[in-house]
PDB file of N, CA and C in Angstrom:
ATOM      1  N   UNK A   1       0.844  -1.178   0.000  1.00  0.00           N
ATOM      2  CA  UNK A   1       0.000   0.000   0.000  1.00  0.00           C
ATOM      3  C   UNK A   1       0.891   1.243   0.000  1.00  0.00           C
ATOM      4  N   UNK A   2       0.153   1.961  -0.735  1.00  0.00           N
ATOM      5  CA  UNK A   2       1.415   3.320  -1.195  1.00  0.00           C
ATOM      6  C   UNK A   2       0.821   4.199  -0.566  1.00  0.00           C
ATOM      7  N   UNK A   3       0.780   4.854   0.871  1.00  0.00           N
ATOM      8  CA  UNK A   3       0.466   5.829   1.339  1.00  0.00           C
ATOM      9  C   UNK A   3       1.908   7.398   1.358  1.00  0.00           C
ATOM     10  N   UNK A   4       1.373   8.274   0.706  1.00  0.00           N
ATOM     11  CA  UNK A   4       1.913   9.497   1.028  1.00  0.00           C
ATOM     12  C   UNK A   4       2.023  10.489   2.088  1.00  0.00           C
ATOM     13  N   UNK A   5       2.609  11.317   2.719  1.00  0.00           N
ATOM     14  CA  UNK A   5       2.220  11.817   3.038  1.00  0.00           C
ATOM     15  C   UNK A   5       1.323  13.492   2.753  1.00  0.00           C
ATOM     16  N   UNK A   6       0.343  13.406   2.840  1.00  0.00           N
ATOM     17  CA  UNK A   6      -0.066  14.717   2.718  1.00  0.00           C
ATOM     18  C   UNK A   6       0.340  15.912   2.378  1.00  0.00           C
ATOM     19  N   UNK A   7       1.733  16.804   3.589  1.00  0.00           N
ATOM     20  CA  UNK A   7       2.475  17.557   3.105  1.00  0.00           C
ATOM     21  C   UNK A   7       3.338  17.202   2.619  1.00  0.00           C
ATOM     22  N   UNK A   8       3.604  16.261   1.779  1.00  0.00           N
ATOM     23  CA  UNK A   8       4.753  16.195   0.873  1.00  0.00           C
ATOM     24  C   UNK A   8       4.726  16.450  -0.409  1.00  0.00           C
ATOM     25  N   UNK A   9       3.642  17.306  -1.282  1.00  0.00           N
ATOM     26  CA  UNK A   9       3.309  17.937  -1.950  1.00  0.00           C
ATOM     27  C   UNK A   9       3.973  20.014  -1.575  1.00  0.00           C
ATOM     28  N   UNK A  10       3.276  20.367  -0.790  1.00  0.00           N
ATOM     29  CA  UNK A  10       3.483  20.839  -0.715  1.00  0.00           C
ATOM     30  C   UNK A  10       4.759  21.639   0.027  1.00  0.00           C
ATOM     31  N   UNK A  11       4.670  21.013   1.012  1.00  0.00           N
ATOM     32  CA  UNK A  11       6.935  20.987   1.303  1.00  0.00           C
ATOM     33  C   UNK A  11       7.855  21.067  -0.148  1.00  0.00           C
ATOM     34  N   UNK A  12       7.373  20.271  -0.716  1.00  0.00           N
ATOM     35  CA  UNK A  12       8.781  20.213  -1.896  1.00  0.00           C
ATOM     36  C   UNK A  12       8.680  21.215  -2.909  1.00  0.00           C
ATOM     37  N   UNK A  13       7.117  21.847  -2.890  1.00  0.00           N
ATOM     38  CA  UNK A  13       7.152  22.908  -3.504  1.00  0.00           C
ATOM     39  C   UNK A  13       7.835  24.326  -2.704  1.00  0.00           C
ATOM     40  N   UNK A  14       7.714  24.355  -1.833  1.00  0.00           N
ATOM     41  CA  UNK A  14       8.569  25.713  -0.545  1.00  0.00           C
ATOM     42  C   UNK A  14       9.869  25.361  -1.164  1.00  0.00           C
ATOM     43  N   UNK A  15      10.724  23.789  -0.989  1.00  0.00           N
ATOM     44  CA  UNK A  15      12.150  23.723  -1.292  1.00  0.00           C
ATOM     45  C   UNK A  15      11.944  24.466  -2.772  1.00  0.00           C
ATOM     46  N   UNK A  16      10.985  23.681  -3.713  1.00  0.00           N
ATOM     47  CA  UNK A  16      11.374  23.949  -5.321  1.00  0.00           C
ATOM     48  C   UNK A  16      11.398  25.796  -5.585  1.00  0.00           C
ATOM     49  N   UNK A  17      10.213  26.473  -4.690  1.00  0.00           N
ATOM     50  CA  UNK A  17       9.902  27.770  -4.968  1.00  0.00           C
ATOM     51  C   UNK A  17      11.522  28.538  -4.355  1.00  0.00           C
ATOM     52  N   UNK A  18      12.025  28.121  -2.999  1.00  0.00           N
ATOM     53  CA  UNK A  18      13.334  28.898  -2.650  1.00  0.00           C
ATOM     54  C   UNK A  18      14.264  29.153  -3.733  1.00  0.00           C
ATOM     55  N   UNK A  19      14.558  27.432  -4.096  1.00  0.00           N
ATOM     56  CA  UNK A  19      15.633  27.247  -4.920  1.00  0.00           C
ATOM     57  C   UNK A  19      15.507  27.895  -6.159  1.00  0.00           C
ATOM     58  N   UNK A  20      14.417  28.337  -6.565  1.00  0.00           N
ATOM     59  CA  UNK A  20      14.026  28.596  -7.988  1.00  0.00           C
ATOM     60  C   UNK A  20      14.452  30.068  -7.532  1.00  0.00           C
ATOM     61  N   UNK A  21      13.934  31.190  -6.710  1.00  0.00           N
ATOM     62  CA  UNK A  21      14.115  32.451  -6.174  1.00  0.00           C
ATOM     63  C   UNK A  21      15.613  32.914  -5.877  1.00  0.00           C
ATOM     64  N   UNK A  22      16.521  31.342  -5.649  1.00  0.00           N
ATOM     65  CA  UNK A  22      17.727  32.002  -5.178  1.00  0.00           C
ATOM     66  C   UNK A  22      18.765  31.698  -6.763  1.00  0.00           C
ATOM     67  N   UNK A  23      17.875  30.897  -7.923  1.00  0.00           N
ATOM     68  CA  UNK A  23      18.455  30.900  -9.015  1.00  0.00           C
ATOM     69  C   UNK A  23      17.947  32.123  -9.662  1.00  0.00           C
ATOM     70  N   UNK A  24      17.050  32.523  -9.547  1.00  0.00           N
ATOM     71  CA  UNK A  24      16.523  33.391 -10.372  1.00  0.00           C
ATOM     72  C   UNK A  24      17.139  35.031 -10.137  1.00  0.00           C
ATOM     73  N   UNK A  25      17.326  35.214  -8.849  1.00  0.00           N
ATOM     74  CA  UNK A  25      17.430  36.503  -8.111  1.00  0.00           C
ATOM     75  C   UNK A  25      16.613  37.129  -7.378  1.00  0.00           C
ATOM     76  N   UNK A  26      15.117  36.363  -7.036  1.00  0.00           N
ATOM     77  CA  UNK A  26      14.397  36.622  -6.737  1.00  0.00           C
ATOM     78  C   UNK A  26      14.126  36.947  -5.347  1.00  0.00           C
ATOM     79  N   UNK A  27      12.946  37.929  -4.758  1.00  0.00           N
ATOM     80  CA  UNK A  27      13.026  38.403  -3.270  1.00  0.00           C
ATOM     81  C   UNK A  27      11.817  37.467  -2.853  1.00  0.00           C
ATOM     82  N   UNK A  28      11.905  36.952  -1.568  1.00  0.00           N
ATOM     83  CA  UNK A  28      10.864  36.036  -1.256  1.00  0.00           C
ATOM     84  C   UNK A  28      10.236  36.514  -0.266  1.00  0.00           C
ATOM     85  N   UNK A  29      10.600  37.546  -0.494  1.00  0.00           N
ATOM     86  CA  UNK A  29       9.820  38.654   0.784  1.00  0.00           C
ATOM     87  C   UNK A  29       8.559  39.599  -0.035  1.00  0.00           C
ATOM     88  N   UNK A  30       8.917  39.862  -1.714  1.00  0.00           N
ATOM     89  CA  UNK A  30       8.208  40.534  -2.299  1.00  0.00           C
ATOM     90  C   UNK A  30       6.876  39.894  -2.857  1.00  0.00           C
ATOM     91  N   UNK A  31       5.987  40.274  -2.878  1.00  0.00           N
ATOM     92  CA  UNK A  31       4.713  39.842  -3.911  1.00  0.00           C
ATOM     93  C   UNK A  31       5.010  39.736  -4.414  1.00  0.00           C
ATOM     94  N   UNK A  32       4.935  40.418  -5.433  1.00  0.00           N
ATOM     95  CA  UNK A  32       5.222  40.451  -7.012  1.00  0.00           C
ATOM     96  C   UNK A  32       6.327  39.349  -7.544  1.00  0.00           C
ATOM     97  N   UNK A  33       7.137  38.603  -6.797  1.00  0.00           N
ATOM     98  CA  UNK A  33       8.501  38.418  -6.962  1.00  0.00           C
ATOM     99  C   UNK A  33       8.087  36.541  -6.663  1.00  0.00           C
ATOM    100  N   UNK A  34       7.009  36.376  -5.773  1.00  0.00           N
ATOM    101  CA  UNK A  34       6.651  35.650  -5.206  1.00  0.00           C
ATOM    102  C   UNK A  34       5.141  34.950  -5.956  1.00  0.00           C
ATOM    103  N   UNK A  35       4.622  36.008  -6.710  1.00  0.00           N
ATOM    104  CA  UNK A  35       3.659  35.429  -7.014  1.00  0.00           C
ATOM    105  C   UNK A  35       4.509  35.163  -8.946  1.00  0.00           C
ATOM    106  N   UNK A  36       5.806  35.520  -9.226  1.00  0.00           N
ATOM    107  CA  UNK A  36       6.046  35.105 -10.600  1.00  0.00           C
ATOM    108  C   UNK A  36       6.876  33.548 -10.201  1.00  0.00           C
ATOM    109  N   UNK A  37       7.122  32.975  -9.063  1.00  0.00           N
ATOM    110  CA  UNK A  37       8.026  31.777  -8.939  1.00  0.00           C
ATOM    111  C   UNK A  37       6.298  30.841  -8.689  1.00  0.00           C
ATOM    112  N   UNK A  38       5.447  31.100  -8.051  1.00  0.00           N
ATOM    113  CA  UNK A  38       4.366  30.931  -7.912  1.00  0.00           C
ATOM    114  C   UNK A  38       3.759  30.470  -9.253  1.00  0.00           C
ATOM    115  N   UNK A  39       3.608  31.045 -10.427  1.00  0.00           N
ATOM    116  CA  UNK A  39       3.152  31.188 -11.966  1.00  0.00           C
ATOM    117  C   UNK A  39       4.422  30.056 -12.510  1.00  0.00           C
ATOM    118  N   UNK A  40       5.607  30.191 -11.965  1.00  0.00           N
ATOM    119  CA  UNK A  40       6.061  29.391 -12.842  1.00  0.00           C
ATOM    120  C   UNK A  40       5.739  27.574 -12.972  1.00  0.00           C
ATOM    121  N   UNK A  41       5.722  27.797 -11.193  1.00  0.00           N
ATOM    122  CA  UNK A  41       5.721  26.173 -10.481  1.00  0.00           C
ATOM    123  C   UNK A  41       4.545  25.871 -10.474  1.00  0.00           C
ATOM    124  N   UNK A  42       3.844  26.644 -10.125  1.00  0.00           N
ATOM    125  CA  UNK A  42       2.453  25.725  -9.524  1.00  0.00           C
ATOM    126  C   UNK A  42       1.241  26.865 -10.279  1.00  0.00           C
ATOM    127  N   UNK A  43       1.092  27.383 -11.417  1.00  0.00           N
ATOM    128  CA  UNK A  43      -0.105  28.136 -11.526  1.00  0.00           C
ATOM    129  C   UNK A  43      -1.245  28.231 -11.197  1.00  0.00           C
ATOM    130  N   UNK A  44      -1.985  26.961 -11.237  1.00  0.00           N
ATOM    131  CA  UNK A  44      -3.014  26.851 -10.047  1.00  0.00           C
ATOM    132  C   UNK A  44      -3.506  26.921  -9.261  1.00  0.00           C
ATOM    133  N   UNK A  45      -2.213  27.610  -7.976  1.00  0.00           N
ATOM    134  CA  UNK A  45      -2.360  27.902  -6.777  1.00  0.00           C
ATOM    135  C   UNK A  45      -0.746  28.947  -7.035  1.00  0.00           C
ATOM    136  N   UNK A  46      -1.504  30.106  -7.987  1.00  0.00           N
ATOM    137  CA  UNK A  46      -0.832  31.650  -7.539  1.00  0.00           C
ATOM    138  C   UNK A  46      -1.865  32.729  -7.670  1.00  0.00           C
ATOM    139  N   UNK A  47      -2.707  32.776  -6.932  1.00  0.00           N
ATOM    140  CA  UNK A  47      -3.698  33.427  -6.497  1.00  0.00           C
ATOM    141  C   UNK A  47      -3.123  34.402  -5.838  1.00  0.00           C
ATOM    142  N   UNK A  48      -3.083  35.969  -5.872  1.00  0.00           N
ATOM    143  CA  UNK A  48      -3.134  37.101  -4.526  1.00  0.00           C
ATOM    144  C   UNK A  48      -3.300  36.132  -3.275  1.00  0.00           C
ATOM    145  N   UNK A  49      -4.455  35.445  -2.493  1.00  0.00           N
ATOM    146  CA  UNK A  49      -4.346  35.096  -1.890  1.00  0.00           C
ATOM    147  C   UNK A  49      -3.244  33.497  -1.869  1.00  0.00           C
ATOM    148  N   UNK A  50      -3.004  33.013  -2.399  1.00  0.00           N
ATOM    149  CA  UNK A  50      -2.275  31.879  -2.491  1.00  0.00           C
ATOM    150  C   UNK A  50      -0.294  32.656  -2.267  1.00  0.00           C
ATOM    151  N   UNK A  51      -0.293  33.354  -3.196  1.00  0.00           N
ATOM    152  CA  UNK A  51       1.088  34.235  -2.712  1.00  0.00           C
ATOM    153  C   UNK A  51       1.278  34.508  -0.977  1.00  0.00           C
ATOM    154  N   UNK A  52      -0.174  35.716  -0.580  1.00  0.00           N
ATOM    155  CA  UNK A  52       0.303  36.608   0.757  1.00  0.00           C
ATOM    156  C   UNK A  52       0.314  34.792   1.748  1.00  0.00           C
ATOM    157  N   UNK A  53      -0.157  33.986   1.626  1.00  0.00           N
ATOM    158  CA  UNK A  53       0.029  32.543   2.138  1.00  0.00           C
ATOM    159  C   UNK A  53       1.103  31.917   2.224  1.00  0.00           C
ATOM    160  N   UNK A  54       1.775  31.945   0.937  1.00  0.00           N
ATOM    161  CA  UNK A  54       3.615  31.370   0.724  1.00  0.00           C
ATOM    162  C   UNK A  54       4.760  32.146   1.092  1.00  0.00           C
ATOM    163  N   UNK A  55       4.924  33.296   1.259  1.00  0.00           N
ATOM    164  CA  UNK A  55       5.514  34.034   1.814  1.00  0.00           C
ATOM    165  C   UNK A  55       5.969  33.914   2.843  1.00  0.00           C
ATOM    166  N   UNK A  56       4.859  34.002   4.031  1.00  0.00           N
ATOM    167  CA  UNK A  56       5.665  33.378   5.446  1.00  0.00           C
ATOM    168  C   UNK A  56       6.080  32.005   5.768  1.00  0.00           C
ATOM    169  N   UNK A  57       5.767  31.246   4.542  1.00  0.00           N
ATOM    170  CA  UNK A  57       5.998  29.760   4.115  1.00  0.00           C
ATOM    171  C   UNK A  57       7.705  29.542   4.008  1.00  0.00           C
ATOM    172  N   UNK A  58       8.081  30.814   2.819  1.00  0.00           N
ATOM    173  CA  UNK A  58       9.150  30.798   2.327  1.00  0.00           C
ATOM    174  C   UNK A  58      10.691  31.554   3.545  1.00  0.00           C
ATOM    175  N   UNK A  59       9.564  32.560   4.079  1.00  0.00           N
ATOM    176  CA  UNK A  59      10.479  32.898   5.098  1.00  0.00           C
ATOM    177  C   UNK A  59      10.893  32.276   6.202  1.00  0.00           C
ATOM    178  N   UNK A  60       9.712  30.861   6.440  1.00  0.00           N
ATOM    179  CA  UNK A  60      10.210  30.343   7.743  1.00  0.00           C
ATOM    180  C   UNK A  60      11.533  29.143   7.244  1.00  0.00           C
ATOM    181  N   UNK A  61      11.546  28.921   5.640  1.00  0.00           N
ATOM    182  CA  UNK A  61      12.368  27.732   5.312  1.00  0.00           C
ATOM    183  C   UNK A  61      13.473  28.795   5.503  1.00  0.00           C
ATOM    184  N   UNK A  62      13.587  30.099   4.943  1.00  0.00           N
ATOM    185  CA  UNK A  62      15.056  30.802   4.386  1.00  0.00           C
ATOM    186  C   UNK A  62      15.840  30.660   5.885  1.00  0.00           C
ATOM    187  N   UNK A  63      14.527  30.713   7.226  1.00  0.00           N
ATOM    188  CA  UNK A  63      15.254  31.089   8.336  1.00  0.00           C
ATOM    189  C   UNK A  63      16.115  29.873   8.775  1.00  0.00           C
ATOM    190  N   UNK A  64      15.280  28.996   8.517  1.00  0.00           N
ATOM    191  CA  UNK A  64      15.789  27.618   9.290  1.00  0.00           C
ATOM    192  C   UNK A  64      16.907  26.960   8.275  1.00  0.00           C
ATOM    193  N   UNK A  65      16.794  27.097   7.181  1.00  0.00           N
ATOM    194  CA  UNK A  65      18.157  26.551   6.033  1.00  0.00           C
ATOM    195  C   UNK A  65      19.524  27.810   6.803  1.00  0.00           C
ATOM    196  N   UNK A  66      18.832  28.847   6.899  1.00  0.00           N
ATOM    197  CA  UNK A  66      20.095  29.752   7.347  1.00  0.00           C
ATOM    198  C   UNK A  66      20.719  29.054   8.536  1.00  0.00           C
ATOM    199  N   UNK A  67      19.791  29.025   9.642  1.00  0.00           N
ATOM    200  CA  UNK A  67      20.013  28.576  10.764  1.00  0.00           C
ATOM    201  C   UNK A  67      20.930  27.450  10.913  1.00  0.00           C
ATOM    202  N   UNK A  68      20.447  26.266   9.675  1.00  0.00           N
ATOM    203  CA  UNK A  68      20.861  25.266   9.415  1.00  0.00           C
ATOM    204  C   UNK A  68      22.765  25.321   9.221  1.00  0.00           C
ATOM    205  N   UNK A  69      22.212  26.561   8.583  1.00  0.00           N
ATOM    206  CA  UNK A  69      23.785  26.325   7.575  1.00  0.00           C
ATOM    207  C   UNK A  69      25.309  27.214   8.387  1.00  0.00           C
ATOM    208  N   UNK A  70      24.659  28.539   9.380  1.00  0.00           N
ATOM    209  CA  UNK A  70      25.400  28.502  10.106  1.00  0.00           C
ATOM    210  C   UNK A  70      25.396  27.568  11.505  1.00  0.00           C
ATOM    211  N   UNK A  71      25.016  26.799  11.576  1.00  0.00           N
ATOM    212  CA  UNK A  71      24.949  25.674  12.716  1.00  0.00           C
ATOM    213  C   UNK A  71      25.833  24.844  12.228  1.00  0.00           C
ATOM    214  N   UNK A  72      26.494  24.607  11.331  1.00  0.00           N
ATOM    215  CA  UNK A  72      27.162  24.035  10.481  1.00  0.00           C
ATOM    216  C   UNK A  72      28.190  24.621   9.852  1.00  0.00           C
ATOM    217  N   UNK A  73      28.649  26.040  10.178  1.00  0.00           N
ATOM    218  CA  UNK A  73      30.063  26.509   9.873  1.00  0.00           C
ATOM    219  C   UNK A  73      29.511  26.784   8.780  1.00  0.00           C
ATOM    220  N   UNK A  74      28.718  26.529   7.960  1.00  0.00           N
ATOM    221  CA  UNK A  74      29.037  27.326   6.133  1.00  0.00           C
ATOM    222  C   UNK A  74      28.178  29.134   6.276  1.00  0.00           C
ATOM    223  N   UNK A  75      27.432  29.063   7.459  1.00  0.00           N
ATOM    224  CA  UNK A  75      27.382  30.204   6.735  1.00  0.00           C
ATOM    225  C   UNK A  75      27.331  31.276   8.168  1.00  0.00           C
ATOM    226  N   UNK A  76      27.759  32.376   8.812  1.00  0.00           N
ATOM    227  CA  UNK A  76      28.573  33.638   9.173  1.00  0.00           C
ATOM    228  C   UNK A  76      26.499  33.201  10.289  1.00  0.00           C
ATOM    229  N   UNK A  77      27.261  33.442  11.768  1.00  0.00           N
ATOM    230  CA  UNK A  77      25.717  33.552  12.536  1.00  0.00           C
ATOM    231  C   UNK A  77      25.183  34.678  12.649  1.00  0.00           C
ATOM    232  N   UNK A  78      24.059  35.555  11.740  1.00  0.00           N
ATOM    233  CA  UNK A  78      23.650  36.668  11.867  1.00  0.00           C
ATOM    234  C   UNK A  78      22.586  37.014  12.533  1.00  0.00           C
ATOM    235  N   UNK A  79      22.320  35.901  13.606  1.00  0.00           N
ATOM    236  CA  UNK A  79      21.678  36.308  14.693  1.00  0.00           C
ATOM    237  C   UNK A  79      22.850  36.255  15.717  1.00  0.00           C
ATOM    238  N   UNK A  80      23.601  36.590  16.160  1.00  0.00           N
ATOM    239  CA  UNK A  80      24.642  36.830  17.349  1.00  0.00           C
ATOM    240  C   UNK A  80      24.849  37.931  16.842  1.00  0.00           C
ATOM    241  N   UNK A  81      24.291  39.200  17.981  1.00  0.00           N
ATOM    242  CA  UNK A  81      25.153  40.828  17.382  1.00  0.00           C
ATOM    243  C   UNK A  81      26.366  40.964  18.441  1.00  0.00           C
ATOM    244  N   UNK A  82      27.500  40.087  18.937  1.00  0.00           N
ATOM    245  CA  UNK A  82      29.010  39.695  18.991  1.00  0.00           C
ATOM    246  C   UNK A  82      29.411  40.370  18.471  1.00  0.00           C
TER     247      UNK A  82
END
């Protein structure tokens, strides 16, 4: 029996939408910026409301990959003002 999980649709779209934003140049803080990675990946669900929704989606991954990555020496801790 092939059960999925649920958010695993949409999780891999947050990874696919970052990665696409940090190839592209894109701000994942902006609408506009957010609802064109939105149009590219998933058109169906880039609605005004479907964007102001992914946004704090995208900001909680940028925080925790950051988090991730200086927890891990690659990247400078810019939450310590040291």
């Amino acid at each position: 029996m092939d059960i999925k999980d649920p958010m695993e649709k949409p999780a891999q779209l947050v990874i696919d939408a970052y990665s696409y934003a940090l190839e592209h140049n894109l701000d994942i803080k902006s609408q506009n910026d957010v609802s064109i990675i939105l149009k590219a990946l998933d058109p169906e669900h880039s609605s005004e409301t479907d964007v102001l929704a992914f946004i704090p989606l995208l900001g909680a991954f940028d925080s925790m990959t950051k988090a991730e990555l200086a927890k891990r020496g690659k990247l400078p801790d810019t939450n310590n003002s040291n």
